[in-house]
C-alpha atoms as a PDB file:
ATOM      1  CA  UNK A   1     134.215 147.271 124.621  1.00  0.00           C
ATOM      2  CA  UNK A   2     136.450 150.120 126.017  1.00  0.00           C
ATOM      3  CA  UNK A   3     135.507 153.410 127.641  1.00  0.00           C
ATOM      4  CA  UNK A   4     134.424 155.840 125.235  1.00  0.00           C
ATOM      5  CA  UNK A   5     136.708 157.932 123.032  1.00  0.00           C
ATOM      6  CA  UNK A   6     138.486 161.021 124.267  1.00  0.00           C
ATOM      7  CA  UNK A   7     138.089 164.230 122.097  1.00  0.00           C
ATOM      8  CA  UNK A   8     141.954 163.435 120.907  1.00  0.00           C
ATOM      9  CA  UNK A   9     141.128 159.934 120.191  1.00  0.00           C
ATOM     10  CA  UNK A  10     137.625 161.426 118.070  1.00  0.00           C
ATOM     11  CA  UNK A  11     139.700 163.783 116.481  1.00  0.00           C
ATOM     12  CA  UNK A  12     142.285 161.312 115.546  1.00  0.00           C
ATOM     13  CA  UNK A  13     139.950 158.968 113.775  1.00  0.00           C
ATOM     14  CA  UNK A  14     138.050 162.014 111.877  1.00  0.00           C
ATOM     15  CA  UNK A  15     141.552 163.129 110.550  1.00  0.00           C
ATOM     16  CA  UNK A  16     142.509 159.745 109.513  1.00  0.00           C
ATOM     17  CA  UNK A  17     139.341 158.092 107.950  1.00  0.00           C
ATOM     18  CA  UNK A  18     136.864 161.186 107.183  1.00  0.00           C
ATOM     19  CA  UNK A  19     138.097 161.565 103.471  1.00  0.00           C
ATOM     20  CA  UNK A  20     138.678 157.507 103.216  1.00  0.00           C
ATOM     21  CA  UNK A  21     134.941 157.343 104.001  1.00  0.00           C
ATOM     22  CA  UNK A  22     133.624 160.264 101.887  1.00  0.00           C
ATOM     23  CA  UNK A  23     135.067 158.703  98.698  1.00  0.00           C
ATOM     24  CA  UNK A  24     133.946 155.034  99.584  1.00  0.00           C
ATOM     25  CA  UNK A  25     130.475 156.714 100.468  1.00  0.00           C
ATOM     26  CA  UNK A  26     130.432 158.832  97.816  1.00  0.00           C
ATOM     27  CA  UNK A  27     131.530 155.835  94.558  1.00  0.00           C
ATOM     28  CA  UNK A  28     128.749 153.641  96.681  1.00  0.00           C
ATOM     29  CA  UNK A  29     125.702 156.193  96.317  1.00  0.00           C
ATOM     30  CA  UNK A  30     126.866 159.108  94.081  1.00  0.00           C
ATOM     31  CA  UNK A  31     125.715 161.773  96.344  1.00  0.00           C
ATOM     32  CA  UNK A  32     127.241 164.372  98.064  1.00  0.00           C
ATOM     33  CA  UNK A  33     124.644 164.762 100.686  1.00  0.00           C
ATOM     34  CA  UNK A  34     123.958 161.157 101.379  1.00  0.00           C
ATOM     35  CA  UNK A  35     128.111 160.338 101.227  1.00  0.00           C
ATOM     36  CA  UNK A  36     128.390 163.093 103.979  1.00  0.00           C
ATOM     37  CA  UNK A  37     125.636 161.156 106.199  1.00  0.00           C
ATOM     38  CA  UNK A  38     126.998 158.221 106.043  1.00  0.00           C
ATOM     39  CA  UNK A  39     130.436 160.096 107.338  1.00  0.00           C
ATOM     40  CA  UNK A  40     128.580 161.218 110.006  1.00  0.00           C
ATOM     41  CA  UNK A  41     126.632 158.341 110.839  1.00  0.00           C
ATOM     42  CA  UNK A  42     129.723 156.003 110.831  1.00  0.00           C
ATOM     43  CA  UNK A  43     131.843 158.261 113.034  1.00  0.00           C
ATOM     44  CA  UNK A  44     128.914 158.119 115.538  1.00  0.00           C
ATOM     45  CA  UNK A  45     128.883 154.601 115.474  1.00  0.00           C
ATOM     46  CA  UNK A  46     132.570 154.290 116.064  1.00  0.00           C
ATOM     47  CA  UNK A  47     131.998 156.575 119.117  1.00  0.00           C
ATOM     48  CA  UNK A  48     128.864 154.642 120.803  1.00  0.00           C
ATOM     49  CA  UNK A  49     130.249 151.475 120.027  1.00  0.00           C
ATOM     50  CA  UNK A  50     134.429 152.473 120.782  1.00  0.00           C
ATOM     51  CA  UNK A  51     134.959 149.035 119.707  1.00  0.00           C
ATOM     52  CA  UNK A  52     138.766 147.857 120.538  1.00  0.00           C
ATOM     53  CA  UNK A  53     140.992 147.239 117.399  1.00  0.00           C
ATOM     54  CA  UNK A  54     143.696 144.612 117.780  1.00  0.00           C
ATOM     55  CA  UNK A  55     145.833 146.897 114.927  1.00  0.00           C
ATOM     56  CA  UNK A  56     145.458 150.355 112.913  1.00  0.00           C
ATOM     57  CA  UNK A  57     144.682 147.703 109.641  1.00  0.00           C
ATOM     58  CA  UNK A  58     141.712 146.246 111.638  1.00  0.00           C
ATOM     59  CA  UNK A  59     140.776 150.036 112.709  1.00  0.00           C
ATOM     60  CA  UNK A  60     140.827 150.403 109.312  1.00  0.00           C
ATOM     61  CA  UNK A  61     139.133 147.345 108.036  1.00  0.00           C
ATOM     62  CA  UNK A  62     136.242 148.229 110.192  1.00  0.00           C
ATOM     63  CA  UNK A  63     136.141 151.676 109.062  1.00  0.00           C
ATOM     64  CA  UNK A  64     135.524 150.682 105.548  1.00  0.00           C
ATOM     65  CA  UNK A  65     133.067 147.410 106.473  1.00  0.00           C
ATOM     66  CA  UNK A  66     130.777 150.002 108.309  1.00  0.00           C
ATOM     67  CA  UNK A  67     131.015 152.726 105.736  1.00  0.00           C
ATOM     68  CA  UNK A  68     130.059 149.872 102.826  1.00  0.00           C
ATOM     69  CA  UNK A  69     127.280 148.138 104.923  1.00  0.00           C
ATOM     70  CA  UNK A  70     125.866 151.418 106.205  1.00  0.00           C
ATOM     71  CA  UNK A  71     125.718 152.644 102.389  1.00  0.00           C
ATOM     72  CA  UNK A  72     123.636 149.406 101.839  1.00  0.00           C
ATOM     73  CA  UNK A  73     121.549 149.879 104.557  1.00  0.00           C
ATOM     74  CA  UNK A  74     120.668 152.883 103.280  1.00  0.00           C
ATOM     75  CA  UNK A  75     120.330 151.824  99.100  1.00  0.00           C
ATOM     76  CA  UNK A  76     117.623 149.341 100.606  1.00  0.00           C
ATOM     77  CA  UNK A  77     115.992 151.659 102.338  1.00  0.00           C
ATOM     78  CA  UNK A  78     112.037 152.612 102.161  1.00  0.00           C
ATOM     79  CA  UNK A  79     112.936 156.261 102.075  1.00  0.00           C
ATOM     80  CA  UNK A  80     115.603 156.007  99.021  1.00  0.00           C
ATOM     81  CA  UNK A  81     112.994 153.714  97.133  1.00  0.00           C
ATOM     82  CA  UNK A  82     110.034 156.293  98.159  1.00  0.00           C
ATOM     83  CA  UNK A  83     111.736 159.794  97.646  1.00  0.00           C
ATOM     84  CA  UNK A  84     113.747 161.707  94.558  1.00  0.00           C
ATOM     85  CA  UNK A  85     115.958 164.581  94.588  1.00  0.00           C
ATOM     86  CA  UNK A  86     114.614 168.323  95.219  1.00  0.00           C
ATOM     87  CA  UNK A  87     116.395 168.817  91.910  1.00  0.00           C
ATOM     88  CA  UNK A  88     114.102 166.421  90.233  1.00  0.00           C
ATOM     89  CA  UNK A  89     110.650 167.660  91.446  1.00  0.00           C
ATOM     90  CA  UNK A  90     112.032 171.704  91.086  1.00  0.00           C
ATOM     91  CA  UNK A  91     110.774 171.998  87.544  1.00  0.00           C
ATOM     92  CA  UNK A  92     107.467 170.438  88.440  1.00  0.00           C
ATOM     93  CA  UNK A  93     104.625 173.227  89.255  1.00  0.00           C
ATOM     94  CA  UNK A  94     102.393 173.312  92.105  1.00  0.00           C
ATOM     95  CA  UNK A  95      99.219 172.797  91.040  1.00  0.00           C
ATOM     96  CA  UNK A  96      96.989 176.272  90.668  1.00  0.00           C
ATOM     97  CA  UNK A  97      93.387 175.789  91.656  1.00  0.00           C
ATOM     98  CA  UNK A  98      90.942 177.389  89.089  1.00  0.00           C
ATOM     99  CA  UNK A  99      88.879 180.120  89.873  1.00  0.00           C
ATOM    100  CA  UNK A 100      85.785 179.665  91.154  1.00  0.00           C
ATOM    101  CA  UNK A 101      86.970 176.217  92.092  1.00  0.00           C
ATOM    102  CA  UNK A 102      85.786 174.459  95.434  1.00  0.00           C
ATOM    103  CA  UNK A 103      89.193 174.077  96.282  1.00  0.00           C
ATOM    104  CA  UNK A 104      90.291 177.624  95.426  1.00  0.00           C
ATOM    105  CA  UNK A 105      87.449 178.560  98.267  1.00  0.00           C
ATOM    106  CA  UNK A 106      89.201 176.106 100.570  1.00  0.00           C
ATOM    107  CA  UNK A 107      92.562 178.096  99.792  1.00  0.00           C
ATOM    108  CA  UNK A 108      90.690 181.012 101.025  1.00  0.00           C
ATOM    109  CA  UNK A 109      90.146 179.786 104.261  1.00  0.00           C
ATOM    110  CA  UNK A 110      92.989 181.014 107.599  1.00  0.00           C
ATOM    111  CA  UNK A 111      95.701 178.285 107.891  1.00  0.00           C
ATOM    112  CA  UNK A 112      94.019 176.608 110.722  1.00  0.00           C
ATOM    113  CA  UNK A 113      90.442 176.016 109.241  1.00  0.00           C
ATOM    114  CA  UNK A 114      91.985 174.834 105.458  1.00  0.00           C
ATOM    115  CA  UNK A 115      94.273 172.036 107.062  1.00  0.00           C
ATOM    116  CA  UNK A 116      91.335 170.303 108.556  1.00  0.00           C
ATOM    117  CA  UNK A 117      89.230 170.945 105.791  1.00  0.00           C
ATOM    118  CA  UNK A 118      91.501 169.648 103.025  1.00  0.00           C
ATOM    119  CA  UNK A 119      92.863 167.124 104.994  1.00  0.00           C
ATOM    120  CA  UNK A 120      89.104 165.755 106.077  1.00  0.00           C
ATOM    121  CA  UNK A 121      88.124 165.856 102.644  1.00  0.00           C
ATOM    122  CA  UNK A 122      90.439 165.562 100.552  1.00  0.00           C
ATOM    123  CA  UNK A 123      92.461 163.170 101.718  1.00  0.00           C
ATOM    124  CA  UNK A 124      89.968 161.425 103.927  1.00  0.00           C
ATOM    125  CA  UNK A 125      91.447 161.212 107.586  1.00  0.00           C
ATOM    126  CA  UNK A 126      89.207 161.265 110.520  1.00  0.00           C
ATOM    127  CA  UNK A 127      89.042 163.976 112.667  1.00  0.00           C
ATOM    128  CA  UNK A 128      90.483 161.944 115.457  1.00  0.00           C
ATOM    129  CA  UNK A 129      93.559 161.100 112.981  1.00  0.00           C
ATOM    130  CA  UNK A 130      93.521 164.224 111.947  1.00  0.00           C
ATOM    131  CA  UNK A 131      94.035 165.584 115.854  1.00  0.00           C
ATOM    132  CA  UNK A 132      96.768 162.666 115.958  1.00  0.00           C
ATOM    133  CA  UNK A 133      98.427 164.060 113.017  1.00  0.00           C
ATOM    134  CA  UNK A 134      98.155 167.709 114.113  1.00  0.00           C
ATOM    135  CA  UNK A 135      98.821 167.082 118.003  1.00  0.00           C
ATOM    136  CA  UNK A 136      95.402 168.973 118.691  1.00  0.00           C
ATOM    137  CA  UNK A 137      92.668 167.692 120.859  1.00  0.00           C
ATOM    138  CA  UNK A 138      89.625 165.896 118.281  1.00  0.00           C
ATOM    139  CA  UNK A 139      87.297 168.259 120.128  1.00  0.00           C
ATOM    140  CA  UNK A 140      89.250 171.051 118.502  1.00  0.00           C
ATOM    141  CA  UNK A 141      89.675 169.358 115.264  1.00  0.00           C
ATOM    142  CA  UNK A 142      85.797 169.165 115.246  1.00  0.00           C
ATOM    143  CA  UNK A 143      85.030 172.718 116.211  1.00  0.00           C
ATOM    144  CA  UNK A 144      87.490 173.663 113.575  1.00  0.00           C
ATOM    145  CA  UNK A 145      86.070 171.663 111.126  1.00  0.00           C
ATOM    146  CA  UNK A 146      82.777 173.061 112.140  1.00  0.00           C
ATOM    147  CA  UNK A 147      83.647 176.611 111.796  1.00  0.00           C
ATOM    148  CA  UNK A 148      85.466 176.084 108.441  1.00  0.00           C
ATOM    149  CA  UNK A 149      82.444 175.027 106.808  1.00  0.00           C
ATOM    150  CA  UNK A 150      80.548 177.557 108.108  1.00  0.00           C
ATOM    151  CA  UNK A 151      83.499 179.855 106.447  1.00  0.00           C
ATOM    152  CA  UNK A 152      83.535 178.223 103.252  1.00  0.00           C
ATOM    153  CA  UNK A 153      79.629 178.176 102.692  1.00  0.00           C
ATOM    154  CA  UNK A 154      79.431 181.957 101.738  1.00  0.00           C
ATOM    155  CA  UNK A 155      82.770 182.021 100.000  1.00  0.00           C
ATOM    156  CA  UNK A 156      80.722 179.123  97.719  1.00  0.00           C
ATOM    157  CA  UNK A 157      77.340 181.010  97.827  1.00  0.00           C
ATOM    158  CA  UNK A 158      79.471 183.975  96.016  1.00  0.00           C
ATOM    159  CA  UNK A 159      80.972 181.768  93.365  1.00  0.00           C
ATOM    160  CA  UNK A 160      77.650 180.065  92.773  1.00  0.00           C
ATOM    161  CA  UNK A 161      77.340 176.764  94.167  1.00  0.00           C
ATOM    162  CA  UNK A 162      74.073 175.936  96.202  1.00  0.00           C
END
């Protein structure tokens, strides 16, 4: 290992291999976005690492092992396999609650009463998780999720439920 790179040295490397790793980047995952993270994310493992090259063709050569592997890394990762584009979900509605619905009443409710409630109920986390998730003490989680009830019971009165 040598001392890290000097801002000459950075800007040598980004002028000489930037576009060299956007276009292996970009034919590996056919994304703009992701091709210009890897760019990134290679260039800032050249600089932590400042490994020393014996020649500008193993500079290279290490350049474009890094770019492919890192592209792998990220084809196999959880997160590609889990997510999709923004494009992809844009034509997809959010879903409308129906009038008179319990969770149209929740909807009702100020920002900081609704999260626990929906999040308590409808998707089941404790209120200690749901503190943990939040970063608010469980003793406020509880009084919240206290005082949102006691909000949503005449909002349901009105719409009919017991």
């Amino acid at each position: 290992m040598r001392p890290p790179l000097d801002r000459q040295e950075a800007e040598r490397l980004v002028e000489t291999y930037a576009d060299l790793i956007l276009r292996l980047s970009y034919t590996y995952l056919n994304q703009t976005q992701d091709a210009q993270d890897i760019c990134q994310t290679v260039f800032l493992k050249l600089l932590e690492r400042a490994p020393a090259f014996a020649s500008p063709a193993h500079e290279k050569a290490w350049i474009i092992r890094t770019t492919v592997n890192t592209c792998k890394d990220l084809l196999k990762s959880h997160w590609r396999k889990t997510t999709v584009a923004i494009e992809a979900a844009a034509h997809i509605p959010a879903p409308i609650p129906e009038t008179g619905s319990l969770l149209a009443a929740v909807n009702l409710l100020p920002p900081k009463y609704r999260i626990v409630i929906y999040l308590h109920y409808y998707e089941g986390y404790t209120a200690q998780e749901i503190a943990h998730l939040l970063g608010r003490p469980p003793a406020t989680v509880l009084t919240q999720l206290r005082r949102g009830r006691e909000k949503l019971k005449p909002l349901l009165e009105k719409e009919g439920y017991p």
